[in-house]
N, C-alpha and C. Protein backbone atom coordinates (compact mmCIF):
# COMPACT_ATOMS: atom_id res chain seq x y z
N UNK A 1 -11.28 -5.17 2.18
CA UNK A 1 -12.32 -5.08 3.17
C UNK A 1 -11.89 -4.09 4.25
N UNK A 2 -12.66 -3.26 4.54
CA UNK A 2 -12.17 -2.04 5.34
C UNK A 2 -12.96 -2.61 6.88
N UNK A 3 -12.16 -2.12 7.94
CA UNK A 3 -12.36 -2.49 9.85
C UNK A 3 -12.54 -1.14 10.09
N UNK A 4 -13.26 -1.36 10.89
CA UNK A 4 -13.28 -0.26 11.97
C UNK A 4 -12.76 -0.32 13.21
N UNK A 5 -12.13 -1.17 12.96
CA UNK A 5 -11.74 -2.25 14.76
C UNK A 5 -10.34 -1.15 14.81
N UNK A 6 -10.50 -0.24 15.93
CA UNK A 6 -9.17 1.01 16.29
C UNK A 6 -8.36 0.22 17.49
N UNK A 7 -8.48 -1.44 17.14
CA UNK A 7 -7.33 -2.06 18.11
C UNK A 7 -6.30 -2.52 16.97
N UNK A 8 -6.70 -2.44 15.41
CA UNK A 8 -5.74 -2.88 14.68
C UNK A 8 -4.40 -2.08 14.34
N UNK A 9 -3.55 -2.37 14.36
CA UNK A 9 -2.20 -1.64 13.56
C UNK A 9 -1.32 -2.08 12.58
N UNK A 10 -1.30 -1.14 11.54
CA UNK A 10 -0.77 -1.65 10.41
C UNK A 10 0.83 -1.66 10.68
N UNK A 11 1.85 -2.55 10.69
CA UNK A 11 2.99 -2.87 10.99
C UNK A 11 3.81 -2.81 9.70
N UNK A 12 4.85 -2.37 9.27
CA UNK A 12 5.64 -2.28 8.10
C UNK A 12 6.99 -2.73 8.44
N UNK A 13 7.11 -3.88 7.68
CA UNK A 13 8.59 -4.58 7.70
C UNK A 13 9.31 -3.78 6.25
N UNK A 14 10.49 -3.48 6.58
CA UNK A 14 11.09 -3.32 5.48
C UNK A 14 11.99 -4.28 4.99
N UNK A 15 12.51 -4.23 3.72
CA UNK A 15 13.39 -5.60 3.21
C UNK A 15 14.71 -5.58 4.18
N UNK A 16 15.52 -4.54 4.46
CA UNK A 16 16.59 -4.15 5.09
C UNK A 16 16.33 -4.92 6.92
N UNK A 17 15.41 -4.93 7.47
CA UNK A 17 15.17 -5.71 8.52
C UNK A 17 14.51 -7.08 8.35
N UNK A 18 13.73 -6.85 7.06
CA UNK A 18 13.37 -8.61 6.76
C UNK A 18 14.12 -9.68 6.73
N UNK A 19 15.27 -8.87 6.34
CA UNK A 19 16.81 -9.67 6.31
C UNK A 19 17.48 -10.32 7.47
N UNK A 20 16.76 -9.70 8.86
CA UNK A 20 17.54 -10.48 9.95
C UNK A 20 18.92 -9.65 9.94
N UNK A 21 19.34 -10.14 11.19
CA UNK A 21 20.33 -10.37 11.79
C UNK A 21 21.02 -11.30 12.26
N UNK A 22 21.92 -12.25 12.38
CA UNK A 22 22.03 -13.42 12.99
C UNK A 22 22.56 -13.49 14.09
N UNK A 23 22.38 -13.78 15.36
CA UNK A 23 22.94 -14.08 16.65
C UNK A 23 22.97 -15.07 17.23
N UNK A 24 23.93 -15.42 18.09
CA UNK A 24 24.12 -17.12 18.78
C UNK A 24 24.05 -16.81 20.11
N UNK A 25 24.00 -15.13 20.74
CA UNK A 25 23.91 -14.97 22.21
C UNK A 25 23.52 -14.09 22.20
N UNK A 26 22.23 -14.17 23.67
CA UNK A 26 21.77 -12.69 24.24
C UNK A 26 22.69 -12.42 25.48
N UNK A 27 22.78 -11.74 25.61
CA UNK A 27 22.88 -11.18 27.00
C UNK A 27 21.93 -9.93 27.75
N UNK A 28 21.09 -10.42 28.51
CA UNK A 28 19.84 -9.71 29.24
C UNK A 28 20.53 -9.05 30.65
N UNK A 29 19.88 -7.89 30.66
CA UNK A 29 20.26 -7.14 31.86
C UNK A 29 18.69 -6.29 32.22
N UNK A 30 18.91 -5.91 33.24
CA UNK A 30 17.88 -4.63 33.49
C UNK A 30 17.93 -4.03 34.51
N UNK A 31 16.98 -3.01 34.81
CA UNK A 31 17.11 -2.41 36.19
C UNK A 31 15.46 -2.04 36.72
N UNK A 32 15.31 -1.33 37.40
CA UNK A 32 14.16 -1.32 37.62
C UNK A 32 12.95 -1.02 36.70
N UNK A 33 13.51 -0.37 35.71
CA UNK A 33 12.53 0.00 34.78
C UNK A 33 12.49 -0.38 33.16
N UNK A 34 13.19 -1.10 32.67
CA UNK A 34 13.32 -1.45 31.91
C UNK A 34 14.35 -3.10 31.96
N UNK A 35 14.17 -3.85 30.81
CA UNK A 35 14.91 -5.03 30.39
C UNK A 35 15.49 -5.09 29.43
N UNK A 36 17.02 -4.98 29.02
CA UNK A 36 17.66 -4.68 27.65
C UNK A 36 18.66 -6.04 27.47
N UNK A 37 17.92 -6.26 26.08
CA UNK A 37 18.70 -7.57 25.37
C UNK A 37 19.69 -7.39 24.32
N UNK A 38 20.98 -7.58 24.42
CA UNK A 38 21.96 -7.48 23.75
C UNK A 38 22.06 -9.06 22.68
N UNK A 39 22.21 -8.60 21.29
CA UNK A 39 22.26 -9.62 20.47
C UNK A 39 23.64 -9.73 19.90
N UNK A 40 24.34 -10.81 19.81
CA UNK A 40 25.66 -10.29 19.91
C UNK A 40 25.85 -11.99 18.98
N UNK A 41 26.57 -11.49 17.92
CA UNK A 41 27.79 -12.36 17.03
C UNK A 41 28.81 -12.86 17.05
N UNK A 42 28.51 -14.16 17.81
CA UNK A 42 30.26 -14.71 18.73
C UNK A 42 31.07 -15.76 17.53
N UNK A 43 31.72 -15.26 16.30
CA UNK A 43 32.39 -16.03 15.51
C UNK A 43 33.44 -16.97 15.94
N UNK A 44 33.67 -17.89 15.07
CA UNK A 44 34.77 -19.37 15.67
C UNK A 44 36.09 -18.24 15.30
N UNK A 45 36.88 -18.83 16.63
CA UNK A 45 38.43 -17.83 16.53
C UNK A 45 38.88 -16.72 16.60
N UNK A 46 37.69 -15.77 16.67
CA UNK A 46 38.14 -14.69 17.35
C UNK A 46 37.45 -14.02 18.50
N UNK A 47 38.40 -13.33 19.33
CA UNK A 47 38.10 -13.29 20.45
C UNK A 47 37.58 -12.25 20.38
N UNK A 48 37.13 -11.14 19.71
CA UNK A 48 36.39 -10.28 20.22
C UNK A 48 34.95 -10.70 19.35
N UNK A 49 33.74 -9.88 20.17
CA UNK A 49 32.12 -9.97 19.60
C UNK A 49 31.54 -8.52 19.76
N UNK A 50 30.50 -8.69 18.78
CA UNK A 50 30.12 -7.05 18.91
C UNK A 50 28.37 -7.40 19.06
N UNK A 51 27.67 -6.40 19.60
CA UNK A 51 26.45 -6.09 19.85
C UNK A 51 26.08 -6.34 18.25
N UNK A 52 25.36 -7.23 17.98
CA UNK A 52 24.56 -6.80 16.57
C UNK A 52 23.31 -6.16 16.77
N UNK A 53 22.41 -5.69 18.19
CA UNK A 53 21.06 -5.24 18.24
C UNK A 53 20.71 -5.16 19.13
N UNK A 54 20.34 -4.32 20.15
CA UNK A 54 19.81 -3.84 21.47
C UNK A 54 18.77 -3.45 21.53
N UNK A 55 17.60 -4.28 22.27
CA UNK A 55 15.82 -4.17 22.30
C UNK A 55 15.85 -4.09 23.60
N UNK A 56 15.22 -3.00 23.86
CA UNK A 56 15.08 -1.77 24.89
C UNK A 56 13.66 -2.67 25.48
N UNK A 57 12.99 -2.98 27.10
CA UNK A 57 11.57 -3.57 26.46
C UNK A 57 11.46 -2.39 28.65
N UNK A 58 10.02 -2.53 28.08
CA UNK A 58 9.55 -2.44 29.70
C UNK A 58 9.37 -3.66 30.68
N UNK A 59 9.40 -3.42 31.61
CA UNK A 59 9.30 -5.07 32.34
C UNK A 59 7.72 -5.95 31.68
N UNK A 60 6.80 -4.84 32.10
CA UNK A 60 5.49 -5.84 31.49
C UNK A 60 5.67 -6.05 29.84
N UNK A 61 6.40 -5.50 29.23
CA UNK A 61 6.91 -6.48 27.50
C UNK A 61 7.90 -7.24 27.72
N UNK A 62 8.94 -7.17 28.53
CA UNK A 62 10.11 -8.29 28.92
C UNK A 62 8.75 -9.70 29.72
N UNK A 63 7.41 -9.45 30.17
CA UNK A 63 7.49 -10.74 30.79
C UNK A 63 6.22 -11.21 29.23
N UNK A 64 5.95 -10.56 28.65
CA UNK A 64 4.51 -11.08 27.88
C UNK A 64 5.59 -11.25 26.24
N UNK A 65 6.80 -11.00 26.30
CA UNK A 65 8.07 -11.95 24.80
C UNK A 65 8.12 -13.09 25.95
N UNK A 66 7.92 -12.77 27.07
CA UNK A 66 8.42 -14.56 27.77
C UNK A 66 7.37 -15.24 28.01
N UNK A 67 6.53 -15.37 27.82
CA UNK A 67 4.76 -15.71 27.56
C UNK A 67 5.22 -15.98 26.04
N UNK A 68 4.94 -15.55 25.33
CA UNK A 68 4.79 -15.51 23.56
C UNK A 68 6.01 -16.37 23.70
N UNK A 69 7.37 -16.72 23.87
CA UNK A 69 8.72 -17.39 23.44
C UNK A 69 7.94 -18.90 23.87
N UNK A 70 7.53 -18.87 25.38
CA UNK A 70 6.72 -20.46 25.75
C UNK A 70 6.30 -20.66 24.87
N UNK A 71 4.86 -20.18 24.69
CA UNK A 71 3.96 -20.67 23.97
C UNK A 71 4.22 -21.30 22.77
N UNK A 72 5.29 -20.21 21.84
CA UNK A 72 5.95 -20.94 20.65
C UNK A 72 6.25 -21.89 20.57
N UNK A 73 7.36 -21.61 21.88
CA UNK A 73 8.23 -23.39 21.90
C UNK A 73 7.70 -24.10 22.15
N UNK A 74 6.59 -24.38 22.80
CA UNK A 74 5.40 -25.16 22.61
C UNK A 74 4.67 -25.80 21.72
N UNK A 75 4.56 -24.96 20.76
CA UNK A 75 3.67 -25.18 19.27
C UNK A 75 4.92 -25.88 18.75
N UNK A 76 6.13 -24.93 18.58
CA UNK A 76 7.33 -25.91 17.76
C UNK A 76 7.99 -27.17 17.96
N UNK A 77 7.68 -27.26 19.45
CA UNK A 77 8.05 -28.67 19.83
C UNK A 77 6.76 -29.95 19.80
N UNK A 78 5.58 -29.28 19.31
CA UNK A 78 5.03 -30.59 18.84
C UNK A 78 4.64 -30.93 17.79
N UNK A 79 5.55 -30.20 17.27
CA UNK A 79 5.66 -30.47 15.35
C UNK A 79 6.72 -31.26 15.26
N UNK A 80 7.87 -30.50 15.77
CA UNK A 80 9.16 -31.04 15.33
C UNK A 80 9.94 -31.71 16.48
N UNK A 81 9.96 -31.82 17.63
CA UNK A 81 10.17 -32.54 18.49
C UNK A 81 10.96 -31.57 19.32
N UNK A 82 11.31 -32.66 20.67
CA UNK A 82 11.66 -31.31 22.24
C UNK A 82 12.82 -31.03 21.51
N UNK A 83 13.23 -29.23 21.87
CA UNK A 83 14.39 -29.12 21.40
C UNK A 83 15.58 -29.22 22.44
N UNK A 84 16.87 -29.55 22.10
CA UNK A 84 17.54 -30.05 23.51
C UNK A 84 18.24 -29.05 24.01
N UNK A 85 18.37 -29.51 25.44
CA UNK A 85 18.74 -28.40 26.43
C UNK A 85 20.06 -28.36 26.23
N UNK A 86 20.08 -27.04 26.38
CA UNK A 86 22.09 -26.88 26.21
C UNK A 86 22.09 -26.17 27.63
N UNK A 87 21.45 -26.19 28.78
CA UNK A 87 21.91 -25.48 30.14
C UNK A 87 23.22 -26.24 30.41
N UNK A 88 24.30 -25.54 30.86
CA UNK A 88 25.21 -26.20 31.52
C UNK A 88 26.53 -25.93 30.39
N UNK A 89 25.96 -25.59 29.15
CA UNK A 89 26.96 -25.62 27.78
C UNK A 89 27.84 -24.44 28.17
N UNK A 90 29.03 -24.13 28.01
CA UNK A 90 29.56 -23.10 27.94
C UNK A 90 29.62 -22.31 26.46
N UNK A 91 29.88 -20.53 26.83
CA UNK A 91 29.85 -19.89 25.50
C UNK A 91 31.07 -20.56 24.65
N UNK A 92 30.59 -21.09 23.33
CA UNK A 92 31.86 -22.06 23.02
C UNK A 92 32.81 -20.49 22.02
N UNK A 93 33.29 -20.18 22.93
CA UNK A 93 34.67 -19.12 21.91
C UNK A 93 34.93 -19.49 21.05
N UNK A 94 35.69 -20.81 20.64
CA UNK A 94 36.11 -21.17 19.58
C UNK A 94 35.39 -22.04 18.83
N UNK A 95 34.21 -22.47 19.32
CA UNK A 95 33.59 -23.16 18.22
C UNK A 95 34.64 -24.38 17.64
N UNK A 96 35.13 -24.89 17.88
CA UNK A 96 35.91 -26.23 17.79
C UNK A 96 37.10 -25.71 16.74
N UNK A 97 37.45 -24.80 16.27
CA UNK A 97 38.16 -23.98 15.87
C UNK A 97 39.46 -23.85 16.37
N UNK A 98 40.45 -22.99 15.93
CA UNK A 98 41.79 -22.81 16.00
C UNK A 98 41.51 -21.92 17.63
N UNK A 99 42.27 -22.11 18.75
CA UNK A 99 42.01 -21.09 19.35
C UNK A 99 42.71 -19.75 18.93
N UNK A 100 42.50 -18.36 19.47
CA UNK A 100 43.10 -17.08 18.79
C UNK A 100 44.48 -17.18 19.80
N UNK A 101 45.70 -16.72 18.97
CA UNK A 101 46.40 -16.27 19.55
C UNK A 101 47.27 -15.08 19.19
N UNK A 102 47.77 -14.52 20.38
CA UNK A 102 48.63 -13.05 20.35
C UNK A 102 49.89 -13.01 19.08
């Protein structure tokens, strides 16, 4: 069925990004003109982590992913129940793990 609607856009996932990335921490920064989210891979036992993915956004897309993230968690928490707060948790380095040493 063909649109004429010139608000649509055709979006292309490829398999190579369909795949994800996996991350356990952002770290958000910005400055006046932009908001940049660092996705970063903090493994049990070792002490260093690397950036797995940096999304560049403008402030009005940094606040309307934080609009869209509510709303989700919204929908997902009344399917599957509240999800629990970890404020206060520290970044766990070791993950209950060996700590690293020199």
């Amino acid at each position: 069925m063909e649109s004429n609607n010139s608000n649509e856009i055709n979006i292309e996932l490829t398999e190579e990004i369909a795949d994800g990335i996996y991350s356990n921490l952002a770290i958000i920064t910005h400055s006046n003109s932009e908001f940049i989210i660092d996705y970063v891979k903090v493994m049990p036992g070792v002490p260093k982590a690397k950036v797995k993915s940096r999304i560049i956004l403008t402030p009005a897309h940094a606040k309307r992913l934080m609009q869209a993230l509510t709303e989700n968690i919204g929908k997902y928490e009344s399917v599957h129940g509240v999800i629990k707060d970890t404020e206060g948790v520290g970044i766990p380095m070791n993950f209950g793990g060996p700590t690293a040493q020199a």
